[in-house]
C-alpha atoms as a PDB file:
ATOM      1  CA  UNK A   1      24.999 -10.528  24.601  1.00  0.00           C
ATOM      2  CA  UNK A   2      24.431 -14.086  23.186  1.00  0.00           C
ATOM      3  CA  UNK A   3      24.062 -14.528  19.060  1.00  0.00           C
ATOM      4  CA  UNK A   4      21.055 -14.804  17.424  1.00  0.00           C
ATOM      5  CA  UNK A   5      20.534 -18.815  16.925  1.00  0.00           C
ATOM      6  CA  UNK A   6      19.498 -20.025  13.734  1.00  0.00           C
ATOM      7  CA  UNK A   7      16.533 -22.115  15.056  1.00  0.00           C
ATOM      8  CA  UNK A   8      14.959 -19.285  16.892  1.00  0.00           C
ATOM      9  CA  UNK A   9      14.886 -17.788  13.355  1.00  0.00           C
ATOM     10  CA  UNK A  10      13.486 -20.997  11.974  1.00  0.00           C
ATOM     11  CA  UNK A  11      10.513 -20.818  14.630  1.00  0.00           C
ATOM     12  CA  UNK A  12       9.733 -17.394  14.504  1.00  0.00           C
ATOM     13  CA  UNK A  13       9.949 -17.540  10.139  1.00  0.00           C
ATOM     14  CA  UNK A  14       7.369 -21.238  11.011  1.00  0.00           C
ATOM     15  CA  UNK A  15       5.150 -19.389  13.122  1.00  0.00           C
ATOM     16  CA  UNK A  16       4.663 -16.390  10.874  1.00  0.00           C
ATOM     17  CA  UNK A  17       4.131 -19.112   8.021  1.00  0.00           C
ATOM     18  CA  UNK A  18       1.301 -20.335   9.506  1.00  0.00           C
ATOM     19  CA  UNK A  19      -0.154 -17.055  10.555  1.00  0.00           C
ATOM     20  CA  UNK A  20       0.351 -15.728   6.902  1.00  0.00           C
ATOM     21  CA  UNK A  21      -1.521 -18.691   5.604  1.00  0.00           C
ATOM     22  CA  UNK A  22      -4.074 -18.100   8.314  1.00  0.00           C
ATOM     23  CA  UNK A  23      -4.612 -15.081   7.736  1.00  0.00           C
ATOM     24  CA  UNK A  24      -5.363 -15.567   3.873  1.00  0.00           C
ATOM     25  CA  UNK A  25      -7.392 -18.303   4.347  1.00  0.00           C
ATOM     26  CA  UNK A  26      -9.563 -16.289   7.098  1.00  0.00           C
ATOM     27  CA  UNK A  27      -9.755 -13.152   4.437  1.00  0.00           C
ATOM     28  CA  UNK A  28     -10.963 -15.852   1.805  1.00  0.00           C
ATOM     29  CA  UNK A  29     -13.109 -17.555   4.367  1.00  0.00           C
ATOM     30  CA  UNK A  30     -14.897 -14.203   4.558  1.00  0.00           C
ATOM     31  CA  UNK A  31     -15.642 -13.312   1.289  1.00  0.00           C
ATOM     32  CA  UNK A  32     -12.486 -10.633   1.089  1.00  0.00           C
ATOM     33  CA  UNK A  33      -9.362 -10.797  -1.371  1.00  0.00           C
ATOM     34  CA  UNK A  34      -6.264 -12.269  -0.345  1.00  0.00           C
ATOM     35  CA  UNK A  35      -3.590 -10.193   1.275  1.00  0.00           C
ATOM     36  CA  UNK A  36      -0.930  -9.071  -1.311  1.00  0.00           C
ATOM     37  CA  UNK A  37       1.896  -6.821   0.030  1.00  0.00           C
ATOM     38  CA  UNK A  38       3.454  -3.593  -1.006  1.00  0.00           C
ATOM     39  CA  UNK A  39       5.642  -3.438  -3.745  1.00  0.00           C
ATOM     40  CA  UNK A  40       7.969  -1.214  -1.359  1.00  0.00           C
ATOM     41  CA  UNK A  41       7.951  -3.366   1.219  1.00  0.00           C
ATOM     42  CA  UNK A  42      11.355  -5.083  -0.224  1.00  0.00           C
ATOM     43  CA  UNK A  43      12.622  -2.023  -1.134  1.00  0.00           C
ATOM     44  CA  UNK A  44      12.377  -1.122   2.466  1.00  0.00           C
ATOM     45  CA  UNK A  45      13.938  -4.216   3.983  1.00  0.00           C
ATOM     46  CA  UNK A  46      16.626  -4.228   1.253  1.00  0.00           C
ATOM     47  CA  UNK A  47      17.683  -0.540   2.815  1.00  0.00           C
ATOM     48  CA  UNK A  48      17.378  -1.449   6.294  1.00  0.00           C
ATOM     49  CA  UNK A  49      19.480  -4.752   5.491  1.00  0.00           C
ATOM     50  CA  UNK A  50      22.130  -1.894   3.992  1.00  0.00           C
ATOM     51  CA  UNK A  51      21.374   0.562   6.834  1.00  0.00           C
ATOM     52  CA  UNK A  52      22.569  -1.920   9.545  1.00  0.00           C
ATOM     53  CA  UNK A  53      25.763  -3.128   7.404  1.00  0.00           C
ATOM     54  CA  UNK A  54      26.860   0.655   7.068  1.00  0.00           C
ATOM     55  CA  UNK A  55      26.276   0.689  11.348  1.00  0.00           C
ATOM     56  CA  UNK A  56      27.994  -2.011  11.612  1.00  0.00           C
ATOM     57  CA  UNK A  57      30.820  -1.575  10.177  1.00  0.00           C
ATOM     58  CA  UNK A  58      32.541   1.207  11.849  1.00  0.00           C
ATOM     59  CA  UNK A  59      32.394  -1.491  15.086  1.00  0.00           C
ATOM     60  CA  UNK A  60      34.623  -4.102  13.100  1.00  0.00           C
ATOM     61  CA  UNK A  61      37.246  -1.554  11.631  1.00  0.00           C
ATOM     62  CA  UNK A  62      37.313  -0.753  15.670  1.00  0.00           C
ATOM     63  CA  UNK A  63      37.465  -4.646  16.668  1.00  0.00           C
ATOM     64  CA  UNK A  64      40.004  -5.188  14.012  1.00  0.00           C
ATOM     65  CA  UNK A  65      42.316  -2.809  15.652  1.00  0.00           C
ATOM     66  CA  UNK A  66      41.491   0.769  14.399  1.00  0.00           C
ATOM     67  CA  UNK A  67      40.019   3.523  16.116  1.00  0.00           C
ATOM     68  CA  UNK A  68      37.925   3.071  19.286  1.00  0.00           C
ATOM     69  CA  UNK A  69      34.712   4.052  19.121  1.00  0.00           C
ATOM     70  CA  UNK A  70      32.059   4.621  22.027  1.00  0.00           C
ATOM     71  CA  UNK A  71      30.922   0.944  23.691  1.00  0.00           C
ATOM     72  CA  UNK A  72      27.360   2.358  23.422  1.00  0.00           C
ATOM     73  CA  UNK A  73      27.343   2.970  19.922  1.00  0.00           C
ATOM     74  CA  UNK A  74      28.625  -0.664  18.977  1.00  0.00           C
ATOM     75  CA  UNK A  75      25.762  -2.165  21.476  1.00  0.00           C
ATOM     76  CA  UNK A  76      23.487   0.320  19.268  1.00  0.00           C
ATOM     77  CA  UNK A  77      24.791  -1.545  16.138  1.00  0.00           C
ATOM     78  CA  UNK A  78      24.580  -5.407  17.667  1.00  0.00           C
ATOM     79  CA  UNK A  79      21.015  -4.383  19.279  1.00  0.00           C
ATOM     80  CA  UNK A  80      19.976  -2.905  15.645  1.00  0.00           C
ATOM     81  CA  UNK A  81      21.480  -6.460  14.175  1.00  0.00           C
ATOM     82  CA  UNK A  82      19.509  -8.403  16.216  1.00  0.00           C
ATOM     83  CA  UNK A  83      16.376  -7.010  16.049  1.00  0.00           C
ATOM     84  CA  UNK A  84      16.820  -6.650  12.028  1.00  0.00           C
ATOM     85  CA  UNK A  85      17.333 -10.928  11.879  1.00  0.00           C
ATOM     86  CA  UNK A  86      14.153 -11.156  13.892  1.00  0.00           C
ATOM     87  CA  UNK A  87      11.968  -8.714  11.691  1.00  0.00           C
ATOM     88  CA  UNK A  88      13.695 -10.104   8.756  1.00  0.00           C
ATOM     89  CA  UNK A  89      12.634 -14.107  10.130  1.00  0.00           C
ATOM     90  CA  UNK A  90       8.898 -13.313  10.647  1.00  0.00           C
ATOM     91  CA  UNK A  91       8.327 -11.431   7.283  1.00  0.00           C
ATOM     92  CA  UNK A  92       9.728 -13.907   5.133  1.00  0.00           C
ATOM     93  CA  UNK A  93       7.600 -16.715   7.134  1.00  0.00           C
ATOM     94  CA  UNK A  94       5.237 -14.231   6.501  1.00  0.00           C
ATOM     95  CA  UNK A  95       5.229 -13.836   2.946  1.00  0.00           C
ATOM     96  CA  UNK A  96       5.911 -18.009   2.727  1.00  0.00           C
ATOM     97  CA  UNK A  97       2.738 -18.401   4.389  1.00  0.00           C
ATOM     98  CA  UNK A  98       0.669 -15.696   2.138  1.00  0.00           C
ATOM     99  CA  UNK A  99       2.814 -17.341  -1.384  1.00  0.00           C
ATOM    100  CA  UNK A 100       1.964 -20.980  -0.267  1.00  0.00           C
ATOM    101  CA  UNK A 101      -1.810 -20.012   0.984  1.00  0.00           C
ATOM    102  CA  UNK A 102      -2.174 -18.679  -3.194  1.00  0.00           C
ATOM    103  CA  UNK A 103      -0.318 -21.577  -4.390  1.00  0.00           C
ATOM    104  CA  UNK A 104      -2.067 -24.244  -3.182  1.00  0.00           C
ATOM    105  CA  UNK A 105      -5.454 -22.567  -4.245  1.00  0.00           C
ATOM    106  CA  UNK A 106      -7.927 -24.408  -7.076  1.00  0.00           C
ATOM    107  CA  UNK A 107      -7.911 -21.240  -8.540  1.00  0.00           C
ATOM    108  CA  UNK A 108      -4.347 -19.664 -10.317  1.00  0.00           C
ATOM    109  CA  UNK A 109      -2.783 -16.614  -8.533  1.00  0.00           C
ATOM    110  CA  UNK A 110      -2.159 -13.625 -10.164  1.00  0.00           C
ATOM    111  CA  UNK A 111       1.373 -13.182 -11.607  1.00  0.00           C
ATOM    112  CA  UNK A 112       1.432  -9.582  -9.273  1.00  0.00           C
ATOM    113  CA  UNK A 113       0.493 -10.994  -6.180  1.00  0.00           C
ATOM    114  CA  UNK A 114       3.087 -13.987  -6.717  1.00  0.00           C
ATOM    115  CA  UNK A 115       5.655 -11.661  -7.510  1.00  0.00           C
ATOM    116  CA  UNK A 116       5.275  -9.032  -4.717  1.00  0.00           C
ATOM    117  CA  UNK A 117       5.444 -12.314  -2.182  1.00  0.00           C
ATOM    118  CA  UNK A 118       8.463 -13.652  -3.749  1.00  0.00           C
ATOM    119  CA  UNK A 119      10.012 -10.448  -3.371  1.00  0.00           C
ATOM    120  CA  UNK A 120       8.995 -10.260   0.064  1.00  0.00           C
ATOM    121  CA  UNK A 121      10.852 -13.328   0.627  1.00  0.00           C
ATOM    122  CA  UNK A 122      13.757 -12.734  -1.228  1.00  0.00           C
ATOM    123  CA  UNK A 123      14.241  -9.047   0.679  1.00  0.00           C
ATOM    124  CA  UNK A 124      13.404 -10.222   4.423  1.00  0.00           C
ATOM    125  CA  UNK A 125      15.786 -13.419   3.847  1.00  0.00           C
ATOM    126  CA  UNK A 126      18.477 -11.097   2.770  1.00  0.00           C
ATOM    127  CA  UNK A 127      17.826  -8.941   5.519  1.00  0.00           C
ATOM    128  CA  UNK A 128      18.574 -11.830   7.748  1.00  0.00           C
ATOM    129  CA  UNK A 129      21.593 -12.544   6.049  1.00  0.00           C
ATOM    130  CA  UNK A 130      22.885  -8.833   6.510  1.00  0.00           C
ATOM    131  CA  UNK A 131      21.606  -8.685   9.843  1.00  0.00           C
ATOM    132  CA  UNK A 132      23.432 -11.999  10.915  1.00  0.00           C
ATOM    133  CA  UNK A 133      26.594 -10.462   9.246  1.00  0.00           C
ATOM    134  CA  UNK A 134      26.345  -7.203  10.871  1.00  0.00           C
ATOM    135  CA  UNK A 135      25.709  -9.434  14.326  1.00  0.00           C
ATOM    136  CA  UNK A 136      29.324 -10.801  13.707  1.00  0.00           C
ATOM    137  CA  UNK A 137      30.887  -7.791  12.814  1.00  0.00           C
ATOM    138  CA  UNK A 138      29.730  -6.343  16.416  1.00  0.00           C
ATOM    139  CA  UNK A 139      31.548  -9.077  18.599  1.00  0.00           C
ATOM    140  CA  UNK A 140      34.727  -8.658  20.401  1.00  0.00           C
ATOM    141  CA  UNK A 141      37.215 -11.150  19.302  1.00  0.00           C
ATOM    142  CA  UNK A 142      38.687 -13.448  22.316  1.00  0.00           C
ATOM    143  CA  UNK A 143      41.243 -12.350  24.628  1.00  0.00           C
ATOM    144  CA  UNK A 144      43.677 -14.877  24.570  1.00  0.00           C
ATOM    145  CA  UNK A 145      44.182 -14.464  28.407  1.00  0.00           C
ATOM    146  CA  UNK A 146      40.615 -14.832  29.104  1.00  0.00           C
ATOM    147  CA  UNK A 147      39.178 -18.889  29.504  1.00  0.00           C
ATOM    148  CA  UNK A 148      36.306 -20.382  30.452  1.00  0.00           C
ATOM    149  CA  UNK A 149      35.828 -21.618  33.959  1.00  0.00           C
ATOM    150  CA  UNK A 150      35.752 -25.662  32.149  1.00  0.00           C
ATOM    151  CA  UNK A 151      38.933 -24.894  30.362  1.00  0.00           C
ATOM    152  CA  UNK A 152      41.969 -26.021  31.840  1.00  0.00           C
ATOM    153  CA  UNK A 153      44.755 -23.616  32.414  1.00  0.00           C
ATOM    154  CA  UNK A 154      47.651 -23.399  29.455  1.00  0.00           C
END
């Protein structure tokens, strides 16, 4: 299983910019408030961020040369990693694109709604963070008698 790159996290995070600020400015368009969300929604990515760290890290003490654990339950872990960076990419480009729709507004934001977005930011960046951490935690390290096809022989 290939790493998570860091520009597919900088596309999906644009993309869900842009549909965060299109969605606000569709809401506004239509006579509704702007989207502000949860207060717990942080909270909740902040515990998933420490959910997949605690998964994760029974597959490096096991990489690292401790006890083996079951192959399944370490692709479980990389799997959960993976799909945390994603989540973690498109919520903060999320919450960019609802902060910068209210920022660049003629009329001033209210302090809750700016706050509940920054935090939104701040917990699905750490998230990624975590998740990219637990990612690396959850790869083998190289077998010095294994080489790539290109390499030449020592």
């Amino acid at each position: 299983m290939k790493r998570t790159s860091g520009p597919l996290l900088l596309v999906l995070a644009l993309l869900a910019a842009g549909a965060g600020f299109a969605f606000d400015h569709l809401l506004t368009v239509t006579g509704r408030a702007t989207f502000t969300p949860s207060g717990f929604l942080p909270v909740l990515l902040v515990l998933l961020a420490a959910a997949v760290l605690l998964l994760a890290l029974p597959v490096r003490r096991s990489t690292r040369g401790g006890r083996r654990i079951d192959p399944f339950r370490a692709l479980r872990a990389a799997t959960l990693a993976r799909a945390s960076s994603l989540v973690g990419a498109i919520m903060a480009g999320f919450g960019a694109g609802l902060l910068l729709f209210l920022v660049t507004r003629p009329v001033p934001a209210p302090v809750g709604s700016v706050v509940a977005m920054t935090a939104l930011i701040i917990g699905a960046a750490l998230l990624v963070g975590v998740a990219l951490i637990a990612e690396q935690f959850c790869t083998l390290p190289k077998d010095p008698d294994e080489r790539q096809p290109d390499e030449p022989a020592p």
